[in-house]
C-alpha atoms as a PDB file:
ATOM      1  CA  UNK A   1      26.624  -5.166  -2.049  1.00  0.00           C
ATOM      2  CA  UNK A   2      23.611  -7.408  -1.818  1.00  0.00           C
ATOM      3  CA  UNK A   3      20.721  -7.473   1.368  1.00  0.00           C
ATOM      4  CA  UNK A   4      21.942 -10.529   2.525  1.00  0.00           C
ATOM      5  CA  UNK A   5      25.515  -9.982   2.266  1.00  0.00           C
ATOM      6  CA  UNK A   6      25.009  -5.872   4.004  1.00  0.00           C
ATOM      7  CA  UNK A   7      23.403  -8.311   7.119  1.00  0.00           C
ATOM      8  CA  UNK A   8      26.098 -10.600   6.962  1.00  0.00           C
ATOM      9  CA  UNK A   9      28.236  -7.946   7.688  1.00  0.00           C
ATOM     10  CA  UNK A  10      26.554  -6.281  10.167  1.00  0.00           C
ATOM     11  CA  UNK A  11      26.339  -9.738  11.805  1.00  0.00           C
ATOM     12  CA  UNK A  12      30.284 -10.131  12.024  1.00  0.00           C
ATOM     13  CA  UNK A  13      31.050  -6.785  13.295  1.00  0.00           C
ATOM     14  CA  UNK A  14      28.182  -7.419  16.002  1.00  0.00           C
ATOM     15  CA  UNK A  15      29.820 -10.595  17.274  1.00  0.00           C
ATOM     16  CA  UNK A  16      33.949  -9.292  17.503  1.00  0.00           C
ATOM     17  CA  UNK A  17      32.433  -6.093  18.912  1.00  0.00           C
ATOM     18  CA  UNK A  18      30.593  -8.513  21.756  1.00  0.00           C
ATOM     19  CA  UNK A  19      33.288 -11.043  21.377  1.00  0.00           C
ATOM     20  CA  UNK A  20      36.071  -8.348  22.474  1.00  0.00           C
ATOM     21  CA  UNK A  21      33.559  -6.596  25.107  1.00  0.00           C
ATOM     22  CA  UNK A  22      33.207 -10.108  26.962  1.00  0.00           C
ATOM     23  CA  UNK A  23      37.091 -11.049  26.871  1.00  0.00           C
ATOM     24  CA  UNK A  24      38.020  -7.621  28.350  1.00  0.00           C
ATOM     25  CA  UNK A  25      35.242  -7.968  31.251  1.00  0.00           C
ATOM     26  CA  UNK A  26      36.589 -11.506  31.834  1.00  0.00           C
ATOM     27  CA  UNK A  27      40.094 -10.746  31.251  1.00  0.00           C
ATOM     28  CA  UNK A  28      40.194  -7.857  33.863  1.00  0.00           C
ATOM     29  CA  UNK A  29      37.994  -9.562  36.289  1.00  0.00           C
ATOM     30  CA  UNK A  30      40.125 -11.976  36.865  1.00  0.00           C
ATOM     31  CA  UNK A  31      43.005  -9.339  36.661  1.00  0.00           C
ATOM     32  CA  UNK A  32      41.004  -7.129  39.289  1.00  0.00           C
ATOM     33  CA  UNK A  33      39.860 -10.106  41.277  1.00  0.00           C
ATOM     34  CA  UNK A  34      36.088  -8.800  40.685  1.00  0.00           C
ATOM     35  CA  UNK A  35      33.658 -11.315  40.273  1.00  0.00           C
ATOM     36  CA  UNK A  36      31.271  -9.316  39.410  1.00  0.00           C
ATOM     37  CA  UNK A  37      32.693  -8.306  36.190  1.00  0.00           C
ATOM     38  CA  UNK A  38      33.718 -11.888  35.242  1.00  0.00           C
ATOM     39  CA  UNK A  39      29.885 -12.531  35.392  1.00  0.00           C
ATOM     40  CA  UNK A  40      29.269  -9.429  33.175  1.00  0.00           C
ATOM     41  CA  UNK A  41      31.927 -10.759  30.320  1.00  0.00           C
ATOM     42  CA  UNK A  42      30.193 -14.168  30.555  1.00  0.00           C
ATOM     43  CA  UNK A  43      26.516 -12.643  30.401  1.00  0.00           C
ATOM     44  CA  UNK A  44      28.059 -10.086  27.708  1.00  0.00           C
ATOM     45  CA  UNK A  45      28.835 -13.683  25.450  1.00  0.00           C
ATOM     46  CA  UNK A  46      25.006 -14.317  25.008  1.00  0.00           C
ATOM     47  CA  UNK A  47      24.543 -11.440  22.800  1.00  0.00           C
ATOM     48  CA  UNK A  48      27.556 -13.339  20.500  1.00  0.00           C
ATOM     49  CA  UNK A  49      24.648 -15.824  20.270  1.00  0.00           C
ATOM     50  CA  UNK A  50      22.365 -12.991  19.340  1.00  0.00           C
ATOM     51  CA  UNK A  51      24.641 -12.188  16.371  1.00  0.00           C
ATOM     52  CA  UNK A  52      25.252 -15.581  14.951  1.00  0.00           C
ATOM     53  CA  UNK A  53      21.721 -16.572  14.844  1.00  0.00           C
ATOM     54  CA  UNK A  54      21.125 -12.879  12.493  1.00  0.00           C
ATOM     55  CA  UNK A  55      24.908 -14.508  10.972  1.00  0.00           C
ATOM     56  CA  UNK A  56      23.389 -17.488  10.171  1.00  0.00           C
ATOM     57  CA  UNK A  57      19.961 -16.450   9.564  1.00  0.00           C
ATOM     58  CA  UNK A  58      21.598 -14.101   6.482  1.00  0.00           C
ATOM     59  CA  UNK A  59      23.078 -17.493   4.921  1.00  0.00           C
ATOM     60  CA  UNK A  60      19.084 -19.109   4.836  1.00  0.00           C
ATOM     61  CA  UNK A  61      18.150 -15.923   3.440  1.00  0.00           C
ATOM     62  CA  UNK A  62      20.771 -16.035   0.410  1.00  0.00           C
ATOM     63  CA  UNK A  63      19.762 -19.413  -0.836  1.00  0.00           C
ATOM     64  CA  UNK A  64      17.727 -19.343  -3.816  1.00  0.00           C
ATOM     65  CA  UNK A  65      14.003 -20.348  -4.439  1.00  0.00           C
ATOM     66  CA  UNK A  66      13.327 -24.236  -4.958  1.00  0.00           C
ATOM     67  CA  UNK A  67      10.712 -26.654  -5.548  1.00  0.00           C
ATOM     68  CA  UNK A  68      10.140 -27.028  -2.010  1.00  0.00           C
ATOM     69  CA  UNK A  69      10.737 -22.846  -1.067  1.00  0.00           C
ATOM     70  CA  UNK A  70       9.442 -21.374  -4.431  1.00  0.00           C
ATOM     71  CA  UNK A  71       8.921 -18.098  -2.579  1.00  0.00           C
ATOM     72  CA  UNK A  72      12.469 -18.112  -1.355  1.00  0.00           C
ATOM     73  CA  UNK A  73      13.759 -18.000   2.342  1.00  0.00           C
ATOM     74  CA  UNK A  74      13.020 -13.756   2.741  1.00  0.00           C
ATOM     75  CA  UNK A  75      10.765 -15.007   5.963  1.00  0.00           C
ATOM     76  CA  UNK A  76      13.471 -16.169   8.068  1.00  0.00           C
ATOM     77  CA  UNK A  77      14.732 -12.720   9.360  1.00  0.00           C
ATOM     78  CA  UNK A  78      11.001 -12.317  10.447  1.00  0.00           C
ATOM     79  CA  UNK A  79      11.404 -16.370  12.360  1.00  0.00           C
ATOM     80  CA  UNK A  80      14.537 -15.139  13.601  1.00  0.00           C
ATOM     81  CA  UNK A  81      12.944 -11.902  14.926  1.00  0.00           C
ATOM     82  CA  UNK A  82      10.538 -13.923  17.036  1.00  0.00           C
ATOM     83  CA  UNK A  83      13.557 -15.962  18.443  1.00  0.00           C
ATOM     84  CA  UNK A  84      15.526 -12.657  19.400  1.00  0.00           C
ATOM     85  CA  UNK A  85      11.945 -11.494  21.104  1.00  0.00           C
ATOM     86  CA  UNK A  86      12.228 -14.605  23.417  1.00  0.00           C
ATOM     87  CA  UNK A  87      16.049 -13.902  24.036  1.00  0.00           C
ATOM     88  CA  UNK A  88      15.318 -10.251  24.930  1.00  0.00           C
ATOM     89  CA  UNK A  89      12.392 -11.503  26.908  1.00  0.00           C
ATOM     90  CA  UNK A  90      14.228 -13.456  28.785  1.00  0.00           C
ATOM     91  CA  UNK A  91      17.086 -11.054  29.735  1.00  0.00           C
ATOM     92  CA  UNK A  92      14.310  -8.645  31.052  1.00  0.00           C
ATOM     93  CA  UNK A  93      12.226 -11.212  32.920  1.00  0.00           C
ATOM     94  CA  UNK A  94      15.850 -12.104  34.561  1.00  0.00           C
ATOM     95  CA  UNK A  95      16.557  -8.971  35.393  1.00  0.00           C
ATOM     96  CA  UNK A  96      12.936  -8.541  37.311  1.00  0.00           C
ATOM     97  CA  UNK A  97      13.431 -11.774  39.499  1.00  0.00           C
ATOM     98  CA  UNK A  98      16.678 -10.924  40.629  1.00  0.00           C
ATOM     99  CA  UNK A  99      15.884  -7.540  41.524  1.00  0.00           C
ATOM    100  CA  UNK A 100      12.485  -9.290  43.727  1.00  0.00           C
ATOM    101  CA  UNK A 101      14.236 -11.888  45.165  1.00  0.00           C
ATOM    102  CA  UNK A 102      17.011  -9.222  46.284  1.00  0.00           C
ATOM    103  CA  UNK A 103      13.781  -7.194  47.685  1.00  0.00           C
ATOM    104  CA  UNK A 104      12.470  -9.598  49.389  1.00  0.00           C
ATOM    105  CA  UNK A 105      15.472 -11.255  51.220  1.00  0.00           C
ATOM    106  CA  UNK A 106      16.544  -7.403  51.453  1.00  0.00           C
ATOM    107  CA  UNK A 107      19.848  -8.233  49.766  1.00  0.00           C
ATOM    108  CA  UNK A 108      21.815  -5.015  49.101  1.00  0.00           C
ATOM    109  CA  UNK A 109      24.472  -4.353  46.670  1.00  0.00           C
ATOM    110  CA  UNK A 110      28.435  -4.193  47.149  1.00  0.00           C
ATOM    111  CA  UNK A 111      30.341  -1.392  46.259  1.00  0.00           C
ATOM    112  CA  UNK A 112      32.638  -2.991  43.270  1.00  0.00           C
ATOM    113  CA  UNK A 113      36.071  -2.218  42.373  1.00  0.00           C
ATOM    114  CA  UNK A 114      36.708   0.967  40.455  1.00  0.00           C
ATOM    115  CA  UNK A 115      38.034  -0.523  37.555  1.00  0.00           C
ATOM    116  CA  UNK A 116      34.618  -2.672  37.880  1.00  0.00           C
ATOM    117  CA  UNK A 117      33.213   0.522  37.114  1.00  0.00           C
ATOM    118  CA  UNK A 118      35.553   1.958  34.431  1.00  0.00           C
ATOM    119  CA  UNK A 119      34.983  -1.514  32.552  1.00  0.00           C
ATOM    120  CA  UNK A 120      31.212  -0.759  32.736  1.00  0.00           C
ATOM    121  CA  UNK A 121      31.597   2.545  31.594  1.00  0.00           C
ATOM    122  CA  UNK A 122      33.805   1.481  28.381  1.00  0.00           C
ATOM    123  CA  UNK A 123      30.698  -1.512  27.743  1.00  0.00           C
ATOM    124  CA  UNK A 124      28.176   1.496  27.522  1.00  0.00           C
ATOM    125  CA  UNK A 125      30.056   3.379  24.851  1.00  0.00           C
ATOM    126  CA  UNK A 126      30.938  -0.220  23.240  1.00  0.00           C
ATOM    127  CA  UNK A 127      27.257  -1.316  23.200  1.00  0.00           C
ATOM    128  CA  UNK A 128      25.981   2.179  22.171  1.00  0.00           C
ATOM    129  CA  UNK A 129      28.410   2.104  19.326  1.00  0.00           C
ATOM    130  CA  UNK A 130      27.008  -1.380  18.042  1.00  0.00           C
ATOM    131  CA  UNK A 131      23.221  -0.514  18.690  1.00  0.00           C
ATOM    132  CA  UNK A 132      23.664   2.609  16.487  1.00  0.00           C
ATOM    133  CA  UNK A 133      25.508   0.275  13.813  1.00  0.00           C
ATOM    134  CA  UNK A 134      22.948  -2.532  13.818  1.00  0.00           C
ATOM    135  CA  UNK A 135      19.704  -0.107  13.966  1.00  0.00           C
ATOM    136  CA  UNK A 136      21.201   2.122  10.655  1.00  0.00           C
ATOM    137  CA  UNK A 137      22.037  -1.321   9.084  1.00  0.00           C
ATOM    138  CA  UNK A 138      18.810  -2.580   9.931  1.00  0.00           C
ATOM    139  CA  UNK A 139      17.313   0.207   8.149  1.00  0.00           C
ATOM    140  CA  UNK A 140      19.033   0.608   5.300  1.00  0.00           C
ATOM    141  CA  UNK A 141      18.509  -3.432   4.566  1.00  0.00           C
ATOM    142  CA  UNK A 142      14.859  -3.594   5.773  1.00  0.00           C
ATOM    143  CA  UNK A 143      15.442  -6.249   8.359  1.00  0.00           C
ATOM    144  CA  UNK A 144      13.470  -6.502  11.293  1.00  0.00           C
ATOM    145  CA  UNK A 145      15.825  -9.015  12.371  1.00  0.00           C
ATOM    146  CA  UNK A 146      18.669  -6.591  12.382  1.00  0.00           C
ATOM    147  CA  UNK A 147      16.827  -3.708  14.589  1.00  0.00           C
ATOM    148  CA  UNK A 148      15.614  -6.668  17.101  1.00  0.00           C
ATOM    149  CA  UNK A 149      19.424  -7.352  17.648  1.00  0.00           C
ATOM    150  CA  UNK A 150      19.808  -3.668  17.865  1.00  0.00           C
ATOM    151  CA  UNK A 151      16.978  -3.402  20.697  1.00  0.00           C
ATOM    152  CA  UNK A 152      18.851  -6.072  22.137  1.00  0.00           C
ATOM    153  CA  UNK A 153      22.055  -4.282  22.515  1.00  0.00           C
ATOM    154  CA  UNK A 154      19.916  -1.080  23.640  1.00  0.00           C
ATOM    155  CA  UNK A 155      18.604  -2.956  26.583  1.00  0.00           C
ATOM    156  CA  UNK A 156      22.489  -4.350  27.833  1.00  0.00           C
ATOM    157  CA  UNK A 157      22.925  -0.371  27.650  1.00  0.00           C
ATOM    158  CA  UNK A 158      19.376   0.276  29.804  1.00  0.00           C
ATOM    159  CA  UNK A 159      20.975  -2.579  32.327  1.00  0.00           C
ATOM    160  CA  UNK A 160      24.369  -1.523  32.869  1.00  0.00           C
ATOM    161  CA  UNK A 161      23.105   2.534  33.176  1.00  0.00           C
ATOM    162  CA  UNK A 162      20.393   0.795  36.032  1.00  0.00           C
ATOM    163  CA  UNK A 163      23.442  -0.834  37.954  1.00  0.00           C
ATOM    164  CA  UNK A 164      25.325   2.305  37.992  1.00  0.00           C
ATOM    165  CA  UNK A 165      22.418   4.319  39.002  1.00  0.00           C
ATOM    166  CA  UNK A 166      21.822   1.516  41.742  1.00  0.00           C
ATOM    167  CA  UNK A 167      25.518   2.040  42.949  1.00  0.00           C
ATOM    168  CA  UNK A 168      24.885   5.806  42.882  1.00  0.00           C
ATOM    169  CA  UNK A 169      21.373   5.443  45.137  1.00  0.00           C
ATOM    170  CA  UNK A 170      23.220   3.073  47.489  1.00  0.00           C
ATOM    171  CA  UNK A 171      26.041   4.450  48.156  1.00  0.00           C
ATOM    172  CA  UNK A 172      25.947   7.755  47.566  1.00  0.00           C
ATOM    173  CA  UNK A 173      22.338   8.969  48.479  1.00  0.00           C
ATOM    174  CA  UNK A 174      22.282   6.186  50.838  1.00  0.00           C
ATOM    175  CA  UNK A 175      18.689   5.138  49.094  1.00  0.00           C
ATOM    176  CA  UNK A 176      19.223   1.852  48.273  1.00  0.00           C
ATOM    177  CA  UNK A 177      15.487   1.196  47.514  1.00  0.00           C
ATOM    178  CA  UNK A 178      15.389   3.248  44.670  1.00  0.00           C
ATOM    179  CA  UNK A 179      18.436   0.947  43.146  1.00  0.00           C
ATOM    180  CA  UNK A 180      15.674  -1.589  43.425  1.00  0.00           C
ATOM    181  CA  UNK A 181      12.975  -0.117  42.200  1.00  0.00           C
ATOM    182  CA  UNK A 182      15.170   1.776  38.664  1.00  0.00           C
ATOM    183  CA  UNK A 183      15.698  -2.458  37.755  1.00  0.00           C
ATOM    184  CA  UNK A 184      12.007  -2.728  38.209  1.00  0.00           C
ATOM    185  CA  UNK A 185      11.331  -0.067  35.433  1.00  0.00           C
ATOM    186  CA  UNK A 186      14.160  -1.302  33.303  1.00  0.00           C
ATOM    187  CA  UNK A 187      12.835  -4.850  33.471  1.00  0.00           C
ATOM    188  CA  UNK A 188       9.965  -3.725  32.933  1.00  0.00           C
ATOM    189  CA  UNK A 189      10.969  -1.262  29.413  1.00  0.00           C
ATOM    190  CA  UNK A 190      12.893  -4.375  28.329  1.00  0.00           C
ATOM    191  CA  UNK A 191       9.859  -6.570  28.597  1.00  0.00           C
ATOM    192  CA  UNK A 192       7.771  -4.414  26.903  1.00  0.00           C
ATOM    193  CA  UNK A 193      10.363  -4.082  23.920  1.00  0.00           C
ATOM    194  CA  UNK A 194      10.012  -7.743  24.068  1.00  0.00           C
ATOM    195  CA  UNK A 195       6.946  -8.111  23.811  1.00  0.00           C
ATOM    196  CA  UNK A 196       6.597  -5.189  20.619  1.00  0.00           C
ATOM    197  CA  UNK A 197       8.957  -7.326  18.905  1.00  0.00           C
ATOM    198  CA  UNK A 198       7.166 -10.587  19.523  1.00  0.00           C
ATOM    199  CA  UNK A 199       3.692  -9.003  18.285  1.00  0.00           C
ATOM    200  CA  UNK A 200       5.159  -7.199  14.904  1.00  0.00           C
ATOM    201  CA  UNK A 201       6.933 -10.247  14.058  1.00  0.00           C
ATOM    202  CA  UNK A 202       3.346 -12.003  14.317  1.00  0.00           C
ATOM    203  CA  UNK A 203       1.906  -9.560  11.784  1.00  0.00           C
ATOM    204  CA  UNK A 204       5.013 -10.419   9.173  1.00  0.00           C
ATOM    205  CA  UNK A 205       4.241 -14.315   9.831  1.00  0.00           C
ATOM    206  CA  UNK A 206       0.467 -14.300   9.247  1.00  0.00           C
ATOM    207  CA  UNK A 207       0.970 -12.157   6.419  1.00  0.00           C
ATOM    208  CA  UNK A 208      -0.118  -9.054   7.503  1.00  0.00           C
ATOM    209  CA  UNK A 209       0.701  -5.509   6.644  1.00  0.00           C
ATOM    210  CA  UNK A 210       1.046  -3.321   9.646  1.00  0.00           C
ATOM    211  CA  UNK A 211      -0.213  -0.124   8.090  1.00  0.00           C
ATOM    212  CA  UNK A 212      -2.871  -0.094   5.615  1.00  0.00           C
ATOM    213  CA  UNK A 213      -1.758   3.079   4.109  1.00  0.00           C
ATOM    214  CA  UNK A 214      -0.336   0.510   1.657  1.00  0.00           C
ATOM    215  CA  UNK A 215      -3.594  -0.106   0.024  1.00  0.00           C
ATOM    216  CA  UNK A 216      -4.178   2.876  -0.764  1.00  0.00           C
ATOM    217  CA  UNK A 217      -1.241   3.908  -2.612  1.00  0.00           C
ATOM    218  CA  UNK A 218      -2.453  -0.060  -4.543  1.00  0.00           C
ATOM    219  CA  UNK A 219      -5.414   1.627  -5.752  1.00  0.00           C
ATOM    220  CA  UNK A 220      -3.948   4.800  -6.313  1.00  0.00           C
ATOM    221  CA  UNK A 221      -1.560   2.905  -8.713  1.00  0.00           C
ATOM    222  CA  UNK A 222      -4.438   0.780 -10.899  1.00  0.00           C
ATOM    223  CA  UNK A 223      -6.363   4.576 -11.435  1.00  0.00           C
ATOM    224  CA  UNK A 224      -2.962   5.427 -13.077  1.00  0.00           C
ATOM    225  CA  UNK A 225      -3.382   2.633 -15.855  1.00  0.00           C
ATOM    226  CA  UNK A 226      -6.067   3.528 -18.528  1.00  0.00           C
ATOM    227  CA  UNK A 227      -8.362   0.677 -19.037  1.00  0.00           C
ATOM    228  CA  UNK A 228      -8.160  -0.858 -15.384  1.00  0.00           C
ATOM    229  CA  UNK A 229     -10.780  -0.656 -12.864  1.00  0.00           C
ATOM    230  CA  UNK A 230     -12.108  -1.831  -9.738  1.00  0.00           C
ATOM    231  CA  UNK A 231      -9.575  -3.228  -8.563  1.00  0.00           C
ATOM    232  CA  UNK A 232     -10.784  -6.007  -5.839  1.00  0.00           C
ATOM    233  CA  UNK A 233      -9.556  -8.974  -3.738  1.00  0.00           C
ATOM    234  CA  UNK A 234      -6.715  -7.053  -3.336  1.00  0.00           C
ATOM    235  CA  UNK A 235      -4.007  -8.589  -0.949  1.00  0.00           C
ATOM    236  CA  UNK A 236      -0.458  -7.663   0.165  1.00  0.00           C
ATOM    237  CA  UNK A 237       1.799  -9.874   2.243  1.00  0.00           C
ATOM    238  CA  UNK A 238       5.578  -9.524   3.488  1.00  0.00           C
ATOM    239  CA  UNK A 239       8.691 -11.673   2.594  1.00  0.00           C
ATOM    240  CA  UNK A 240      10.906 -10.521   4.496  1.00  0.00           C
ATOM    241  CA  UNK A 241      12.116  -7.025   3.394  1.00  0.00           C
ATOM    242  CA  UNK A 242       9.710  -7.353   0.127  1.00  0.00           C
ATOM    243  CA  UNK A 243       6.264  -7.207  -0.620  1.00  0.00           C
ATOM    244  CA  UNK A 244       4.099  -9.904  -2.647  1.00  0.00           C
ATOM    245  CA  UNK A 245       0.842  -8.043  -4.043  1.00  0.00           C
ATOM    246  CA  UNK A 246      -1.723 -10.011  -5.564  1.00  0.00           C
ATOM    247  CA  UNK A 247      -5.286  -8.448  -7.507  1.00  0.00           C
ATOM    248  CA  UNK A 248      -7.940  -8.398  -9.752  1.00  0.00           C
ATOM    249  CA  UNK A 249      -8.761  -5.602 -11.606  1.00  0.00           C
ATOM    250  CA  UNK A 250     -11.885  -5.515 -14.614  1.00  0.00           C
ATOM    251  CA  UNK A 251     -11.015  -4.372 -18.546  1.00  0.00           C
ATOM    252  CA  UNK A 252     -13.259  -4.246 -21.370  1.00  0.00           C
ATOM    253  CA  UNK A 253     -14.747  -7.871 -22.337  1.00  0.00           C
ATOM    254  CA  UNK A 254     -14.286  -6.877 -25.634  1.00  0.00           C
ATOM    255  CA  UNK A 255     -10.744  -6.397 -25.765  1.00  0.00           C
ATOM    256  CA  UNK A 256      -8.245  -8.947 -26.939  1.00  0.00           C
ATOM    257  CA  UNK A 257      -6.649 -11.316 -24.512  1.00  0.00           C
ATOM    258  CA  UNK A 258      -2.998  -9.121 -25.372  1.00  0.00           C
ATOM    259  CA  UNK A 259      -4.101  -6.056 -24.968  1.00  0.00           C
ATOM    260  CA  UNK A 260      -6.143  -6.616 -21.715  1.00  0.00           C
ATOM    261  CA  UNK A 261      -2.473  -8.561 -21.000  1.00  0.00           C
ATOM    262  CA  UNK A 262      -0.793  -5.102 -21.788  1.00  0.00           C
ATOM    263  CA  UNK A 263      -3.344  -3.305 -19.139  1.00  0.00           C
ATOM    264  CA  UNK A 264      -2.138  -5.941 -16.581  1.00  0.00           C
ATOM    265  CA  UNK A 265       1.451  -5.450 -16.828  1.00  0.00           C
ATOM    266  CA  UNK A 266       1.271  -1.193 -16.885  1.00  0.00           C
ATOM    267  CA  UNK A 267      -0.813  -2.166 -13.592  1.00  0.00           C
ATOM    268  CA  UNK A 268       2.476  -4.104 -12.256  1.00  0.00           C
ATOM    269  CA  UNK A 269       4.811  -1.569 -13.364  1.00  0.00           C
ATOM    270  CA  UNK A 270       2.581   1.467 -12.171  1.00  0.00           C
ATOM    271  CA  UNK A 271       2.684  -0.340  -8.435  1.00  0.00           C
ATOM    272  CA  UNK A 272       6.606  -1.364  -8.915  1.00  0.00           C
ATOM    273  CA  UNK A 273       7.328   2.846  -9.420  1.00  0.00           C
ATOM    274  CA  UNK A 274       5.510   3.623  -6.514  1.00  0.00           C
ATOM    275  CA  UNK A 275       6.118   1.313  -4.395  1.00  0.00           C
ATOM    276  CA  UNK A 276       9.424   0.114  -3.365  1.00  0.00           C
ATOM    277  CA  UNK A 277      10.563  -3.454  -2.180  1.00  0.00           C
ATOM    278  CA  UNK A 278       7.703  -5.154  -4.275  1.00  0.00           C
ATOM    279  CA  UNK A 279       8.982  -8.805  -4.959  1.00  0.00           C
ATOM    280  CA  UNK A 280       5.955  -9.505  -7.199  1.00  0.00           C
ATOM    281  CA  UNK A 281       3.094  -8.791  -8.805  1.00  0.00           C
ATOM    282  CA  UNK A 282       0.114 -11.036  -9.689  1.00  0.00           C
ATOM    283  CA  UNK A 283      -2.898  -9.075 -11.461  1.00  0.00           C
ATOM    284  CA  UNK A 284      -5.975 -11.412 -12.456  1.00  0.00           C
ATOM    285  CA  UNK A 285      -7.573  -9.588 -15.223  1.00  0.00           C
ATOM    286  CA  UNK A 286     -11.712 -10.242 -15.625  1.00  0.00           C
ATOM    287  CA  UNK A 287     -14.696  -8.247 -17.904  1.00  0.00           C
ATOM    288  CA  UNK A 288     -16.172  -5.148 -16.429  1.00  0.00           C
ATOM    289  CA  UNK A 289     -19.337  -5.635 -15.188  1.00  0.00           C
ATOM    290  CA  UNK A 290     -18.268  -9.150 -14.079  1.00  0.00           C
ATOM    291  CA  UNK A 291     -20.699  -9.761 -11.017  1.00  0.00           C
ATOM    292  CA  UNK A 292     -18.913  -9.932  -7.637  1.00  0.00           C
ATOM    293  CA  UNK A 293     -19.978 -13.085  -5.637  1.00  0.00           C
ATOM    294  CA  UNK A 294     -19.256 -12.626  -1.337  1.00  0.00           C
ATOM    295  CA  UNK A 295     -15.429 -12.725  -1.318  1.00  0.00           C
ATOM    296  CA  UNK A 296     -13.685 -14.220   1.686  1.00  0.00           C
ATOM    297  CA  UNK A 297      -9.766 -12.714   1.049  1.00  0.00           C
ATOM    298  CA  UNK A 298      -8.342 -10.015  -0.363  1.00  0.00           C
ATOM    299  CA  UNK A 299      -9.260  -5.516   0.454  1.00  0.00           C
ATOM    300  CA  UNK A 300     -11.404  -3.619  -2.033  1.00  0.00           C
ATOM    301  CA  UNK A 301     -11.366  -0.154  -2.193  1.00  0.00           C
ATOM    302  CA  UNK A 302     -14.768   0.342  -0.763  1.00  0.00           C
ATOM    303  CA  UNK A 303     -13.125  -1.428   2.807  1.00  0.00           C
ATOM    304  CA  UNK A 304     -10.436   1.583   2.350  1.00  0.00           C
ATOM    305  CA  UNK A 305     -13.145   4.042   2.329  1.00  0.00           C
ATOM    306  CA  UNK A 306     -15.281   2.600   5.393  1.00  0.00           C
ATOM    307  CA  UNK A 307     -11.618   2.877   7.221  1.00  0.00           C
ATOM    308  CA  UNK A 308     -10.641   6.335   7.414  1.00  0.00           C
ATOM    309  CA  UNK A 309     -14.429   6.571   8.065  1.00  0.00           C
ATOM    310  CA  UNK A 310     -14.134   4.934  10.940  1.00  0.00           C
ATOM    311  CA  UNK A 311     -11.223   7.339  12.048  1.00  0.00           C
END
């Protein structure tokens, strides 16, 4: 099974698994008469949303290069991680107001029904079920898209635990301020997840690599190939779950235009076997000794070095 069709999956069993979470809340709130767990079903249908934009993201990612998209459409899981940042944003910055504005008029929570509770329960295991699905799937396929949605699904978890932990503080251990303050923290976690998301994504989208451990094992990988050296202007940038590596490297002026062509391509294949997920490879062959002017893009080794100095 392909990338795009192992997301696709995981996108369908993420929206019936929310799909039947959010008819049961609404079906036995109105059964129980509780309000409060009609609301929960109908907040429980955003994360169907969730799903179907990773659903429908997977279909962009499956179309082919073009004229117009010659690098294909690999970026859009990292676009549609930056949406589900906002969404998970959003749910946390929620959760914060409510909880202030509930300080502040000092608004204090009713004891629900117990099958409120014993639908809340059965939403934890539900959720924790899908989060575990989504985050392996998101590994296996690479997709930061996939493990956002995952997150996601890990903070409805963080939410309903802080409600029942609010019910326990009120109405147990008659401390209802600490029901208050637990949605503070959770707000706050989810927030902060948010906001991880929304910053990695930005390294994907401006074509960064998050850990330059990468370069290394790109100059480890030219030293492999007799007759290639200093390898310069060296730059590696994300699509999606691949890699695009561009370089130049320096060969003997006087060899022949096939055989320095040879030297290139055991450079691309040396990188391809040690480095997995590599989409491309572009290596710009020039003479030894070829004098290097003030380069604006691209990592040479000597930047490497000056690094793990630095450490």
């Amino acid at each position: 099974m392909s990338r795009e069709n192992k997301i696709i999956k995981a996108s369908w069993v993420a929206i019936l698994g929310n799909s039947l979470l959010a008819l049961l809340k609404i079906v036995l709130g109105i059964v129980s008469g509780s309000y409060a767990v009609v609301a929960d079903g109908i907040d429980s249908s955003t994360d169907i949303l969730t799903s179907l934009i990773t659903l429908i993201t997977a279909r962009i990612i499956s179309r082919p290069p073009n004229i117009k998209y010659p690098y294909g459409y690999e970026k859009a899981d990292t676009v549609a991680t930056k949406a589900l940042s906002f969404v998970i944003f959003f749910a946390g910055a929620q959760l914060a107001i409510s909880t202030i504005e509930k300080m502040i008029t000092g608004e204090t929570s009713e004891m629900p029904s117990v099958i409120a509770i014993y639908v809340t329960l059965f939403s934890v295991v539900g959720k924790l079920l899908l989060s575990l699905y989504l985050f392996r799937a998101g590994k296996k396929c690479n997709s930061s898209m996939l493990t956002a949605n995952a997150k996601n699904m890990r903070n409805d978890i963080l939410i309903s635990l802080s409600v029942l932990a609010g019910l326990l503080f009120t109405f147990v251990l008659k401390l209802p301020l600490l029901d208050k303050i637990v949605a503070l923290v959770v707000s706050a976690l989810i927030i902060l997840e948010a906001f991880k998301i929304f910053m990695q994504s930005n390294t994907e989208l401006m074509d960064g690599i998050p850990d330059p451990e990468l370069y290394c094992e790109l100059f480890d990988a030219v030293k492999n190939v007799e007759g290639a050296s200093n390898p310069h202007r060296v730059r590696a940038r994300k699509l999606g779950a691949y890699l695009m590596i561009n370089m130049d490297i320096e060969v003997d002026p006087n060899l022949s235009v096939k055989i320095s062509h040879d030297i290139a391509k055991q450079v691309e294949n040396s990188i391809k076997s040690r480095i997995p997920n590599v989409y491309d490879v572009m290596v710009h062959v020039e003479p030894k000794g070829n004098l290097e002017n003030d380069e604006k893009f691209g990592v040479r080794e000597s930047d490497i070095e000056n690094l793990n100095l630095q450490k």
